[in-house]
N, C-alpha and C. Protein backbone atom coordinates (compact mmCIF):
# COMPACT_ATOMS: atom_id res chain seq x y z
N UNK A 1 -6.88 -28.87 -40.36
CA UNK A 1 -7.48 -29.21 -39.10
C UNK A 1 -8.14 -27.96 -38.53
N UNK A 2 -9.12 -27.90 -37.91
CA UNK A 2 -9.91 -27.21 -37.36
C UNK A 2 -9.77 -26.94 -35.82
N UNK A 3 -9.13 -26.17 -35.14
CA UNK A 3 -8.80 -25.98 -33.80
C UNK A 3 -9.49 -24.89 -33.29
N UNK A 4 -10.04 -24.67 -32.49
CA UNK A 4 -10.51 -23.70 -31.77
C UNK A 4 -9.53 -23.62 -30.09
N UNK A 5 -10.08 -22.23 -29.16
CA UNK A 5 -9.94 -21.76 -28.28
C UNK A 5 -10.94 -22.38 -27.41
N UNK A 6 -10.75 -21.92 -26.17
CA UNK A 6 -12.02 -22.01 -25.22
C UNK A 6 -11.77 -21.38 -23.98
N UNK A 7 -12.94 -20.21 -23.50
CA UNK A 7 -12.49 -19.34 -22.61
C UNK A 7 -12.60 -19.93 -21.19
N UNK A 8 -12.18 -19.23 -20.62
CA UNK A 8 -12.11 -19.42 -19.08
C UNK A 8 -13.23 -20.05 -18.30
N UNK A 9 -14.02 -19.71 -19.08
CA UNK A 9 -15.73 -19.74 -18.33
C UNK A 9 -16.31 -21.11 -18.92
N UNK A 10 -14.78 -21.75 -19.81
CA UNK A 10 -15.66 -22.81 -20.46
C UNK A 10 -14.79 -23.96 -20.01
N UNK A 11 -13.66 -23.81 -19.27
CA UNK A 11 -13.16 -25.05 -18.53
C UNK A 11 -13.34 -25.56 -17.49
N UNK A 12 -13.57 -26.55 -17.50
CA UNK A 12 -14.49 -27.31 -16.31
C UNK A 12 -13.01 -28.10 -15.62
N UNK A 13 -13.10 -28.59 -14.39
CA UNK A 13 -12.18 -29.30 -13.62
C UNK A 13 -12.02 -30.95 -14.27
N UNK A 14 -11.14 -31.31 -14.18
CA UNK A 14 -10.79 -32.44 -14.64
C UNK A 14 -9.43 -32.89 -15.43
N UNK A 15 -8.69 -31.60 -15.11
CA UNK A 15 -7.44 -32.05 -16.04
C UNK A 15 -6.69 -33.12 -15.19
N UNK A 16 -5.74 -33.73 -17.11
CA UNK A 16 -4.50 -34.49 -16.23
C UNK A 16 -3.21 -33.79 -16.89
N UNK A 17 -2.47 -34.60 -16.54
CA UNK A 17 -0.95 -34.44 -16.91
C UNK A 17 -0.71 -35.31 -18.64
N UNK A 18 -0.68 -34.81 -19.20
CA UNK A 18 -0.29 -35.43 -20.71
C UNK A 18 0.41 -36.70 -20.36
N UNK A 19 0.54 -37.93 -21.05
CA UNK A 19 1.13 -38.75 -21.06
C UNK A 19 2.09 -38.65 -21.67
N UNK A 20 2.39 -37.75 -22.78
CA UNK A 20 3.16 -37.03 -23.50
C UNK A 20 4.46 -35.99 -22.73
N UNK A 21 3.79 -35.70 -22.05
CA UNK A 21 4.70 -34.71 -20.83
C UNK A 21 5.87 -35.56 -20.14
N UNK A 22 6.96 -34.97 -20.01
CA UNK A 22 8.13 -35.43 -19.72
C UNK A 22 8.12 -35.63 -17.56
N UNK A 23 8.75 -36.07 -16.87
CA UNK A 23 9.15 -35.93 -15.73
C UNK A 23 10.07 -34.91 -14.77
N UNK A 24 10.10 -34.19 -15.99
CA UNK A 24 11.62 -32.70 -15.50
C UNK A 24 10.57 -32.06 -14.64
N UNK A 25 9.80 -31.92 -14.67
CA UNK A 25 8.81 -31.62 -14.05
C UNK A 25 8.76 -29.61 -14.30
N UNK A 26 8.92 -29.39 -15.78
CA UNK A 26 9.23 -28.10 -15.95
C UNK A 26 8.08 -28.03 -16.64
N UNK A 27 7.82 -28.51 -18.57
CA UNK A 27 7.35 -28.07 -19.15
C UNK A 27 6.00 -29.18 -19.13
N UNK A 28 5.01 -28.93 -19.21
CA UNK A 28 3.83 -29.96 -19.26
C UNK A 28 2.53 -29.72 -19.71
N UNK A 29 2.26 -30.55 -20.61
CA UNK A 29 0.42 -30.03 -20.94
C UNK A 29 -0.56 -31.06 -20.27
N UNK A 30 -1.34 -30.39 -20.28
CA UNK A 30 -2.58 -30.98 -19.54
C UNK A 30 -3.83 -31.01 -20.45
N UNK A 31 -4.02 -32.14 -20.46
CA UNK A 31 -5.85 -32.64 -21.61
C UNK A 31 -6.80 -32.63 -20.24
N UNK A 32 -7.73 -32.96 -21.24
CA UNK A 32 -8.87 -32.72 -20.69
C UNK A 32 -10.21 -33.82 -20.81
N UNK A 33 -10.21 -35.27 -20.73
CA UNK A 33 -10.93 -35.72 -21.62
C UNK A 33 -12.44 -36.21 -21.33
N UNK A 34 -12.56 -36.48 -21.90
CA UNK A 34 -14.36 -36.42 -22.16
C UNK A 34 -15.46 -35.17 -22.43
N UNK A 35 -14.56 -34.07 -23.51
CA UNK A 35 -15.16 -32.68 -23.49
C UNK A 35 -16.06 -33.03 -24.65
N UNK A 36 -17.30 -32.54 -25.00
CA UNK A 36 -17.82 -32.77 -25.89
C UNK A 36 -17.18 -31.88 -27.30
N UNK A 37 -16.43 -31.22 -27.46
CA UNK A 37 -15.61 -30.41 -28.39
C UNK A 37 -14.52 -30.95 -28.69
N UNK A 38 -14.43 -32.18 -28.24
CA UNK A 38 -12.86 -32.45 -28.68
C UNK A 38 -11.53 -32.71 -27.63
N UNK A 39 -10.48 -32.58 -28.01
CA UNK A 39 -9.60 -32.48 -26.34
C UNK A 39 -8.92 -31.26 -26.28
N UNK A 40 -9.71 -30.76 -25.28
CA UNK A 40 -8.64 -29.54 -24.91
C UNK A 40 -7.23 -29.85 -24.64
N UNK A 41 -6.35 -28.86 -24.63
CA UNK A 41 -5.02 -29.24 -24.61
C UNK A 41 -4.31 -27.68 -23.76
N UNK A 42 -3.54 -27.37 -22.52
CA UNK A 42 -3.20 -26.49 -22.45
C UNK A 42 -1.99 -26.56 -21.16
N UNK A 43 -1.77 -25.58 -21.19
CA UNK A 43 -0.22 -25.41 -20.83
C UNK A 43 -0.14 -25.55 -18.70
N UNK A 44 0.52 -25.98 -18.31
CA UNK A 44 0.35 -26.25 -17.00
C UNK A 44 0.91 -24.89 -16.31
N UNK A 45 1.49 -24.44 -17.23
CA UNK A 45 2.47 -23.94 -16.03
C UNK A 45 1.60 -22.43 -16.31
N UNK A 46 0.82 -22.74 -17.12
CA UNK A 46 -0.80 -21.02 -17.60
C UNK A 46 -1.61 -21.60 -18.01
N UNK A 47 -2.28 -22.27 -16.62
CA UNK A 47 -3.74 -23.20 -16.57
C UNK A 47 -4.51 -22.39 -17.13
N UNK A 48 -4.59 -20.47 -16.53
CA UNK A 48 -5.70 -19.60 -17.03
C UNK A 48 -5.09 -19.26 -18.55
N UNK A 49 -4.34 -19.75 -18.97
CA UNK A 49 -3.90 -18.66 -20.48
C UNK A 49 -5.09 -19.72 -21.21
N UNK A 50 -4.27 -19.47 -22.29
CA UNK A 50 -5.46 -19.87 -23.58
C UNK A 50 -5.31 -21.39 -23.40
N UNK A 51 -6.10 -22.13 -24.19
CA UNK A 51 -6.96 -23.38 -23.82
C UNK A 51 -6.60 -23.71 -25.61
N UNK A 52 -6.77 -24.72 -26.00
CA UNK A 52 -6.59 -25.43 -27.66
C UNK A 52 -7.45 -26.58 -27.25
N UNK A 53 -8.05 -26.58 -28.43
CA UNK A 53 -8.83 -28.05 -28.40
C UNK A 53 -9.11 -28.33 -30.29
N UNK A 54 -8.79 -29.64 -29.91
CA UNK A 54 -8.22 -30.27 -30.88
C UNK A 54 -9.21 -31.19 -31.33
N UNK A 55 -9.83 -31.52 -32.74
CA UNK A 55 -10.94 -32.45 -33.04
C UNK A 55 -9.94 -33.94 -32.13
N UNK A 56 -11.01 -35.07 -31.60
CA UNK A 56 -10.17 -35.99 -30.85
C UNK A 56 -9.90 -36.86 -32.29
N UNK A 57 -10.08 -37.05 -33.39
CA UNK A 57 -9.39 -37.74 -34.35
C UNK A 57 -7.73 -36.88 -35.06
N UNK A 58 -8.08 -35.53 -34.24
CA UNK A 58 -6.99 -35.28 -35.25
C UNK A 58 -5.56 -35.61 -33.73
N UNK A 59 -6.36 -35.56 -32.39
CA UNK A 59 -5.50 -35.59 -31.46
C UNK A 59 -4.57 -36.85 -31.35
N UNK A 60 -5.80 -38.00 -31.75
CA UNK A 60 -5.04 -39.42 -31.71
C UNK A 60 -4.14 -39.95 -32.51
């Protein structure tokens, strides 16, 4: 699979809460969808850390 990064300057507003993400309300990722690259994927609790984006066939 082919994953890339994406910097700071390249995330646009629109995240959600993973459906995947639990209710403890501790650990949680946040997508991103309708990116033309795929779905970003990244960590809530280090919105600014690094960013993953994932081809959306390999996400589903």
């Amino acid at each position: 699979m082919t994953d890339r990064t994406l910097s700071n300057a390249e995330l646009p507003n629109g995240w959600r809460k993973s459906s995947y993400s639990g209710n403890e309300g501790g650990s949680c990722l946040e997508v991103l969808d309708s990116h033309p690259a795929g779905v970003p994927v990244r960590d809530s609790k280090a919105p600014e850390g690094p960013t993953l984006v994932f081809l959306s066939a390999g996400w589903t």
